[in-house]
C-alpha atoms as a PDB file:
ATOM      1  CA  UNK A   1      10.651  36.052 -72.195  1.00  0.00           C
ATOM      2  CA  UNK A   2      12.970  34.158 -70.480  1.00  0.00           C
ATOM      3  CA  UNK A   3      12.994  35.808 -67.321  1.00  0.00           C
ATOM      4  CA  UNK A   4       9.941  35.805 -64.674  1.00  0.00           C
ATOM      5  CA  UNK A   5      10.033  37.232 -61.481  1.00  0.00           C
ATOM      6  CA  UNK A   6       7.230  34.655 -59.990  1.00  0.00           C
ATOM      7  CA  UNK A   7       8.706  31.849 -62.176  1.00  0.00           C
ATOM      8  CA  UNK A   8       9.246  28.694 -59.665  1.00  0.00           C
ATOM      9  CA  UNK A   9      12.948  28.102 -59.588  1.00  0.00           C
ATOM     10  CA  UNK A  10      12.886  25.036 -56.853  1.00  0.00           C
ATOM     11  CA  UNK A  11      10.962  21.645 -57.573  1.00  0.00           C
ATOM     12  CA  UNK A  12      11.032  19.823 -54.484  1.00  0.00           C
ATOM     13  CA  UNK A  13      10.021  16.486 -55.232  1.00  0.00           C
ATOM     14  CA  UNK A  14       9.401  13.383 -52.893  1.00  0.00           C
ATOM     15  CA  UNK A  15      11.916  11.099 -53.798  1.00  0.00           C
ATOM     16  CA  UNK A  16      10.189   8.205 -54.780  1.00  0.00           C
ATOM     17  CA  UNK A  17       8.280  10.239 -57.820  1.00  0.00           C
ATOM     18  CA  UNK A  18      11.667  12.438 -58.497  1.00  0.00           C
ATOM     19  CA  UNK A  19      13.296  10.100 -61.257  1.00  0.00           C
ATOM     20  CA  UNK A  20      10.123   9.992 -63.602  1.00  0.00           C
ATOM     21  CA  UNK A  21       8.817  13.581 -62.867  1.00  0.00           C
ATOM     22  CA  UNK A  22      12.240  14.694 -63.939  1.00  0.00           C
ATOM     23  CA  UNK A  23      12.396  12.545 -67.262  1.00  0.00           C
ATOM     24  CA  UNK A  24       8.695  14.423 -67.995  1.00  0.00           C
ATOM     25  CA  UNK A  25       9.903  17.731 -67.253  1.00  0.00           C
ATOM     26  CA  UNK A  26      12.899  17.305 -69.549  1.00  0.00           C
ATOM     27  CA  UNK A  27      11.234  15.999 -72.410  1.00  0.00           C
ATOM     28  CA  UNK A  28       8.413  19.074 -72.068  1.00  0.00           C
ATOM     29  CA  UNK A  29      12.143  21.357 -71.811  1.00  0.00           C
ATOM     30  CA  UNK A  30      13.500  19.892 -75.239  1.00  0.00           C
ATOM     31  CA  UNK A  31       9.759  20.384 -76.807  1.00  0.00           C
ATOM     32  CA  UNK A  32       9.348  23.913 -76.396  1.00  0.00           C
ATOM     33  CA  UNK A  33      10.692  26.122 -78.879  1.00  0.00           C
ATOM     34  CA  UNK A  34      12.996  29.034 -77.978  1.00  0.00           C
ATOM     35  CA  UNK A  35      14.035  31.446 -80.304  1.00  0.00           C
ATOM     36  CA  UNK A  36      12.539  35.432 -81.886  1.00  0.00           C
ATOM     37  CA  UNK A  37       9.827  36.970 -79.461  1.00  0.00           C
ATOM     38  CA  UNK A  38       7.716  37.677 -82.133  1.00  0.00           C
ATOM     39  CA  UNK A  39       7.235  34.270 -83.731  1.00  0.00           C
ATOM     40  CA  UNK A  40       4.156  33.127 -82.261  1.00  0.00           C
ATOM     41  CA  UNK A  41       5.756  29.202 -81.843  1.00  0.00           C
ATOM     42  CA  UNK A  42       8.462  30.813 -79.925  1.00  0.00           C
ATOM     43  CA  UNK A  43       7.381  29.841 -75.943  1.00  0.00           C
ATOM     44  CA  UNK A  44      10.958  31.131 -74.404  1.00  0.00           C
ATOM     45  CA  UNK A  45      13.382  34.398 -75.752  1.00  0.00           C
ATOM     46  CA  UNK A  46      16.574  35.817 -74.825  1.00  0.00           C
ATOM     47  CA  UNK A  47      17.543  36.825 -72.087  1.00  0.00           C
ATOM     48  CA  UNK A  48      17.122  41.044 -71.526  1.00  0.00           C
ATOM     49  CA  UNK A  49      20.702  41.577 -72.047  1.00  0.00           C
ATOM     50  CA  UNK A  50      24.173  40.185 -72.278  1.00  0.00           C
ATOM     51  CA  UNK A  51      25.252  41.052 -68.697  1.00  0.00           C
ATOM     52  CA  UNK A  52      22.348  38.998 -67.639  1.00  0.00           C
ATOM     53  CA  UNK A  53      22.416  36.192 -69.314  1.00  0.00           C
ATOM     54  CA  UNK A  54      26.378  35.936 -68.787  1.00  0.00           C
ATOM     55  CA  UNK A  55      25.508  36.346 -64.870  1.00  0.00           C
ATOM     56  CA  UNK A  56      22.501  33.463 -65.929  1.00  0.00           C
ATOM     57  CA  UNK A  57      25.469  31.100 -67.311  1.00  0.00           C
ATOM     58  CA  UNK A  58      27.411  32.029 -64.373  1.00  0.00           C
ATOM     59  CA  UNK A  59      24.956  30.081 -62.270  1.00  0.00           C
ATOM     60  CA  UNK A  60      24.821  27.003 -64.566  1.00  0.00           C
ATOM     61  CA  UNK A  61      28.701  26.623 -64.217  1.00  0.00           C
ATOM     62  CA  UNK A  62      28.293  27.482 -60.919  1.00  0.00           C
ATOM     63  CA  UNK A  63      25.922  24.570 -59.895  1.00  0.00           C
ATOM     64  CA  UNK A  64      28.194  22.204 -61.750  1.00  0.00           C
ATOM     65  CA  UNK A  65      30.564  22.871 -59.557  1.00  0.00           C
ATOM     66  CA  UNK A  66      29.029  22.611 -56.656  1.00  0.00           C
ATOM     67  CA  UNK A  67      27.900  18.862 -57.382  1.00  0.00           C
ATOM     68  CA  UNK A  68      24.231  19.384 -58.713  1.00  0.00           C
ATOM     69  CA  UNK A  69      24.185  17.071 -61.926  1.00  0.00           C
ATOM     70  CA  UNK A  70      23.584  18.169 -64.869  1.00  0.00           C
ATOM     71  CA  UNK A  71      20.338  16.872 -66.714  1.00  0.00           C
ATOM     72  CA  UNK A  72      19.791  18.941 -69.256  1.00  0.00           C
ATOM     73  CA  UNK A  73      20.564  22.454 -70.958  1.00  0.00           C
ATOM     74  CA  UNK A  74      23.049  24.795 -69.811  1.00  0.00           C
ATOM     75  CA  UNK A  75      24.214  25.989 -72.727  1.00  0.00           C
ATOM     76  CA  UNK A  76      23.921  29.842 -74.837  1.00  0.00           C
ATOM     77  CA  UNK A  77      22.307  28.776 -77.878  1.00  0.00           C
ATOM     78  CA  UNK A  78      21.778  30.828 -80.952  1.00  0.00           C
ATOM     79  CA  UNK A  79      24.692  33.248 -80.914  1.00  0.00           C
ATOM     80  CA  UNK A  80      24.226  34.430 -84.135  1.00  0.00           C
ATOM     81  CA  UNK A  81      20.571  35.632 -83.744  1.00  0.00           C
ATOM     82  CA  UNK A  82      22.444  38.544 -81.578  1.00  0.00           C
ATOM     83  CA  UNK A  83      20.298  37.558 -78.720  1.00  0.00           C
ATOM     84  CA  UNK A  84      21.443  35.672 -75.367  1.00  0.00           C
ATOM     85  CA  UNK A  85      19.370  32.815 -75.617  1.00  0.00           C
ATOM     86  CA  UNK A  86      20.052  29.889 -73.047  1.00  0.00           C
ATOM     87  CA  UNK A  87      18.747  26.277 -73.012  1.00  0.00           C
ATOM     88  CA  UNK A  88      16.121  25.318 -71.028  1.00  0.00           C
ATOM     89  CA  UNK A  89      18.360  23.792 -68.024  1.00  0.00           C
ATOM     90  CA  UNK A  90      17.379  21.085 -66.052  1.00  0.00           C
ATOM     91  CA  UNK A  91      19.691  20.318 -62.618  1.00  0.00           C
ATOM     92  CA  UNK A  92      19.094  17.236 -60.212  1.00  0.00           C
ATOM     93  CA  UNK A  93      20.911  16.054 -56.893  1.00  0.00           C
ATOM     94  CA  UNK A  94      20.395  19.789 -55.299  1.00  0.00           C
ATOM     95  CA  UNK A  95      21.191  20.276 -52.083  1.00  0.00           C
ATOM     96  CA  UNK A  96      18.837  23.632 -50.553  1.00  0.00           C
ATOM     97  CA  UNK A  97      22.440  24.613 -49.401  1.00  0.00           C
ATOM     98  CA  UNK A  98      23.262  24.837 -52.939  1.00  0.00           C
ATOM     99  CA  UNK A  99      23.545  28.822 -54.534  1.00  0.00           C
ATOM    100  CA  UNK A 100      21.517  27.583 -57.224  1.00  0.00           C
ATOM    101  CA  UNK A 101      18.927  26.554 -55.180  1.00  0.00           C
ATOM    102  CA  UNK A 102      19.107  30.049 -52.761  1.00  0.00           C
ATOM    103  CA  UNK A 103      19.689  33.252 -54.885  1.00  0.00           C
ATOM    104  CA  UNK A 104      17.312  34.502 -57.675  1.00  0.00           C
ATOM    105  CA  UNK A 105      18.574  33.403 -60.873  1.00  0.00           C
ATOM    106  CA  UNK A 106      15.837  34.869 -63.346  1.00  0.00           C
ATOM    107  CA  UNK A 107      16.663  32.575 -66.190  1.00  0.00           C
ATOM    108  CA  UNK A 108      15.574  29.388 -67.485  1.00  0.00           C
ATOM    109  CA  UNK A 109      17.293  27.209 -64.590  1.00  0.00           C
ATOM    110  CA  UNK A 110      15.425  24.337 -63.029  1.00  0.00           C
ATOM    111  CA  UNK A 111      17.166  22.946 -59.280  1.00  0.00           C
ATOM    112  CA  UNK A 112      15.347  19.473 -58.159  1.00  0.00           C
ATOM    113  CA  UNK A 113      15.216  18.475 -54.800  1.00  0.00           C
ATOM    114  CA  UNK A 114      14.120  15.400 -53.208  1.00  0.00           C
ATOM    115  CA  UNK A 115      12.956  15.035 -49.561  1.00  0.00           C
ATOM    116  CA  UNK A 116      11.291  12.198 -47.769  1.00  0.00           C
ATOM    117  CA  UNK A 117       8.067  13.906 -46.232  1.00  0.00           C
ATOM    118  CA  UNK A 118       5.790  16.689 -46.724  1.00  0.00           C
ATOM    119  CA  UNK A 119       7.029  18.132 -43.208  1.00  0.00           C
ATOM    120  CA  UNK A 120      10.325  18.112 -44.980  1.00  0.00           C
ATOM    121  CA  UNK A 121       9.205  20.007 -48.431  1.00  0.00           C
ATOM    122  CA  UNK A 122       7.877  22.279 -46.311  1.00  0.00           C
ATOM    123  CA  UNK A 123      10.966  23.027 -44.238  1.00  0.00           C
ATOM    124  CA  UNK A 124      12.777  23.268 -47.136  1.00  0.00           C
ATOM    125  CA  UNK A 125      10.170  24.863 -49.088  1.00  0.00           C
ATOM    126  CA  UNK A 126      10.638  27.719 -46.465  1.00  0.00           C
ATOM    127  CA  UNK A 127      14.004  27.507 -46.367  1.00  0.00           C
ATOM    128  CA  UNK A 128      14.575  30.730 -48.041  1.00  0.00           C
ATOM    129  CA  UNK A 129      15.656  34.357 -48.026  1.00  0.00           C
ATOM    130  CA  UNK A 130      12.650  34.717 -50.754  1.00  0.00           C
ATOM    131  CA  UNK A 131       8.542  34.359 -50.547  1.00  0.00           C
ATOM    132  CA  UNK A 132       7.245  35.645 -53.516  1.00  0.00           C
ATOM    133  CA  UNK A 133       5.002  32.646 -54.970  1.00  0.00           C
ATOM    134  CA  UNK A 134       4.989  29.032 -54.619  1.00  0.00           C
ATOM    135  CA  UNK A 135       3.066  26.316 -56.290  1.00  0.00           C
ATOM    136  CA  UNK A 136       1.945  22.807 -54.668  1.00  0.00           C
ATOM    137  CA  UNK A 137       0.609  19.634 -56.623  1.00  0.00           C
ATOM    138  CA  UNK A 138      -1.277  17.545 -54.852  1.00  0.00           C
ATOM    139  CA  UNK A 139      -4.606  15.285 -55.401  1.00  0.00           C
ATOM    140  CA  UNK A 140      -5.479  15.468 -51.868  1.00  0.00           C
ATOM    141  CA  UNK A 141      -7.850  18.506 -51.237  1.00  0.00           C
ATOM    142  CA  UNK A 142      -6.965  18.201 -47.303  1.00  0.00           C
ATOM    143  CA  UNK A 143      -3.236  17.790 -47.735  1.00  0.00           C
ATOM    144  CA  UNK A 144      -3.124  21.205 -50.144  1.00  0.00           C
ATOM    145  CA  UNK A 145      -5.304  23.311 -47.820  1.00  0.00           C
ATOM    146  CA  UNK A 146      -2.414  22.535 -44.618  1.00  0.00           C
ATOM    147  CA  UNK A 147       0.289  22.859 -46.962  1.00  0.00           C
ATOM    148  CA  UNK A 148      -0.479  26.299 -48.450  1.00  0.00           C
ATOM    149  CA  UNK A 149      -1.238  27.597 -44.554  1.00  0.00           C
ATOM    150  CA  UNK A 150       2.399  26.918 -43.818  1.00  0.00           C
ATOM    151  CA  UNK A 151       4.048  27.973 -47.044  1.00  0.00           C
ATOM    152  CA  UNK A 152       5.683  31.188 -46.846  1.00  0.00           C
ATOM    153  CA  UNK A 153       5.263  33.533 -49.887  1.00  0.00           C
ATOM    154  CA  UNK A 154       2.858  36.052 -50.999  1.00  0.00           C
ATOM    155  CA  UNK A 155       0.921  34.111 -53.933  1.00  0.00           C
ATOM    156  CA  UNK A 156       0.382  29.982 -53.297  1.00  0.00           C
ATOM    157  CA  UNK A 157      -0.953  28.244 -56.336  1.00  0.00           C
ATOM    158  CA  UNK A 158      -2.456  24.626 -56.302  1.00  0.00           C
ATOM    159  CA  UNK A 159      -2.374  22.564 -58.946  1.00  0.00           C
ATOM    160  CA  UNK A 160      -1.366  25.293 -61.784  1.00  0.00           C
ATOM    161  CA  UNK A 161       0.628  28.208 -61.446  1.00  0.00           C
ATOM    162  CA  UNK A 162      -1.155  32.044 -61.247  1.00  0.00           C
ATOM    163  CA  UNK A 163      -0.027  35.110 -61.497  1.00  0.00           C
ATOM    164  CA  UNK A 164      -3.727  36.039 -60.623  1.00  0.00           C
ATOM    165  CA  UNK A 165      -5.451  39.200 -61.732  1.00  0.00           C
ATOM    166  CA  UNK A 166      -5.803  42.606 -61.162  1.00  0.00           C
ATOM    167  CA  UNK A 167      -8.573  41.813 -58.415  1.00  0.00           C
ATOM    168  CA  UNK A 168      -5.909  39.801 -56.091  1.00  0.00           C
ATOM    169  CA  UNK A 169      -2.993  41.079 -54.195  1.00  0.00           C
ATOM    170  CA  UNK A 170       0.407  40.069 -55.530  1.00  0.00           C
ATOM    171  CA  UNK A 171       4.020  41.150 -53.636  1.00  0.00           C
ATOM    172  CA  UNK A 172       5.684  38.915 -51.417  1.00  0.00           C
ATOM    173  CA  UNK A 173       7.077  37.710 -48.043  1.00  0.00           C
ATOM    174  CA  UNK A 174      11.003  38.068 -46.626  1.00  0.00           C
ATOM    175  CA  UNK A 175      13.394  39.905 -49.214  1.00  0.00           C
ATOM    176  CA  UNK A 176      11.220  39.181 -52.348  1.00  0.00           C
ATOM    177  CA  UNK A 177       8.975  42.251 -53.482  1.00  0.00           C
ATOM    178  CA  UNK A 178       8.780  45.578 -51.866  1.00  0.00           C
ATOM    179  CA  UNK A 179       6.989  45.110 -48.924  1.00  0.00           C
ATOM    180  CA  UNK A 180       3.664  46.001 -49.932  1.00  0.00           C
ATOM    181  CA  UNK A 181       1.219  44.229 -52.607  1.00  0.00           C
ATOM    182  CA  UNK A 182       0.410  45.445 -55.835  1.00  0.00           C
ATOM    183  CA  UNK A 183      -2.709  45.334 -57.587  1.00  0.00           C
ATOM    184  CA  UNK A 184      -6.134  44.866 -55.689  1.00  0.00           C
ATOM    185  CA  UNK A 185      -7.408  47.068 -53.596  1.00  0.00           C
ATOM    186  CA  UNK A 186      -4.542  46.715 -51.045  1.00  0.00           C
ATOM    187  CA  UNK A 187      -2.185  48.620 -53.541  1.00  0.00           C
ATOM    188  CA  UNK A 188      -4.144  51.656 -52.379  1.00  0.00           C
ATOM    189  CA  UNK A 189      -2.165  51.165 -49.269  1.00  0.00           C
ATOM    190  CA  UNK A 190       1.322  52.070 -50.698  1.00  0.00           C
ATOM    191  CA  UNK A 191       0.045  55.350 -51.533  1.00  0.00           C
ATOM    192  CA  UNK A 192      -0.967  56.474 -48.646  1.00  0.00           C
ATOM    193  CA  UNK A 193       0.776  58.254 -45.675  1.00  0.00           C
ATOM    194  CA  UNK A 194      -0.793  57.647 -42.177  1.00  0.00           C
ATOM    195  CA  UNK A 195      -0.448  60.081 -39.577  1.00  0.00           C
ATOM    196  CA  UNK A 196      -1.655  60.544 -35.846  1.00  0.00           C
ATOM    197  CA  UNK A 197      -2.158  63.250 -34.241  1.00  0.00           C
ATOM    198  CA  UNK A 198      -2.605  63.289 -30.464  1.00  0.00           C
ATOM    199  CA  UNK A 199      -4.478  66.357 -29.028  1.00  0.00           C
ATOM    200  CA  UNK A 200      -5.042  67.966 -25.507  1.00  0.00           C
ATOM    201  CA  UNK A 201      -8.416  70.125 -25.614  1.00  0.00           C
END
């Protein structure tokens, strides 16, 4: 699929690793093979329909426009297929004020961010209309316990990405999800109607 509704859309990235983490992450982009579902080499497919992916390469055209820079992708690829594939697309010099960087995209669009500090990622991090999952990367077991605490969305993943199981709650925090969880015994909640009833005897 190319669409994910968990799928991290934000890398916020001190600046001082940005440049190389960015050259890694595109050459991993222009590795992976997009193309027909069903082949089992296929790791990204079209997008569910043409109104989406045309809203999808709105966005791309959107952020070039509003001065992110191009790095790589943004283009609808196999046209004749009949499918709305679209390139794996890669976008540096975001600004968090950026819409590419605040509405939910659901395609294969990447916005990088640098900051300075971790107090910063955070802040920015948070900066959001949207908590549904986030994912830190960190080697420092102290620094990714305080982090996660003050990251706001319903699933926090360190060092990998999880959409966990059936056994963990999964919804999320602000406008993202439906303001319950899903799966895990918490679900049970969103099927249930409390009611009080206060009584003079």
């Amino acid at each position: 699929m190319g669409e994910n509704c968990s799928s991290g859309s934000r890398l916020i990235v001190h600046r001082s690793l940005k440049d190389a983490l960015v050259e890694k992450i595109v050459t991993l982009a222009k590795g992976l093979k997009i193309g027909d579902p069903v082949d089992p080499e296929t790791r990204m497919g079209p997008m569910i329909e043409r109104s989406h992916g045309e809203k999808v390469m709105g966005y791309i055209e959107t952020g070039r426009k509003e001065g992110a820079r191009l790095v790589s992708g943004g283009n609808q690829i196999l046209k004749d297929s009949g499918g709305f594939y679209i390139e794996l697309t890669v976008f540096d010099n975001v600004k968090n004020s950026m819409r590419i960087a605040r509405e939910e995209i659901f395609g294969p669009v990447l916005s990088v961010i640098s900051v300075e500090s971790e107090e910063e990622a955070v802040a920015v991090a948070n900066d959001t209309n949207f908590g549904l999952a986030a994912s830190l990367y960190t080697r420092d077991l102290s620094k990714a316990n305080r982090v996660a605490r003050q990251l706001r969305a319903g699933t926090v993943s360190v060092n990998c990405y999880s959409e966990g199981d059936i056994t963990t709650p999964f919804g999320g925090f602000k406008e993202s999800g439906f303001f319950g969880r899903d799966k895990s015994i918490y679900a049970h909640e969103q099927y249930a109607e409390l009611k009080t009833i206060w009584m003079q005897l």
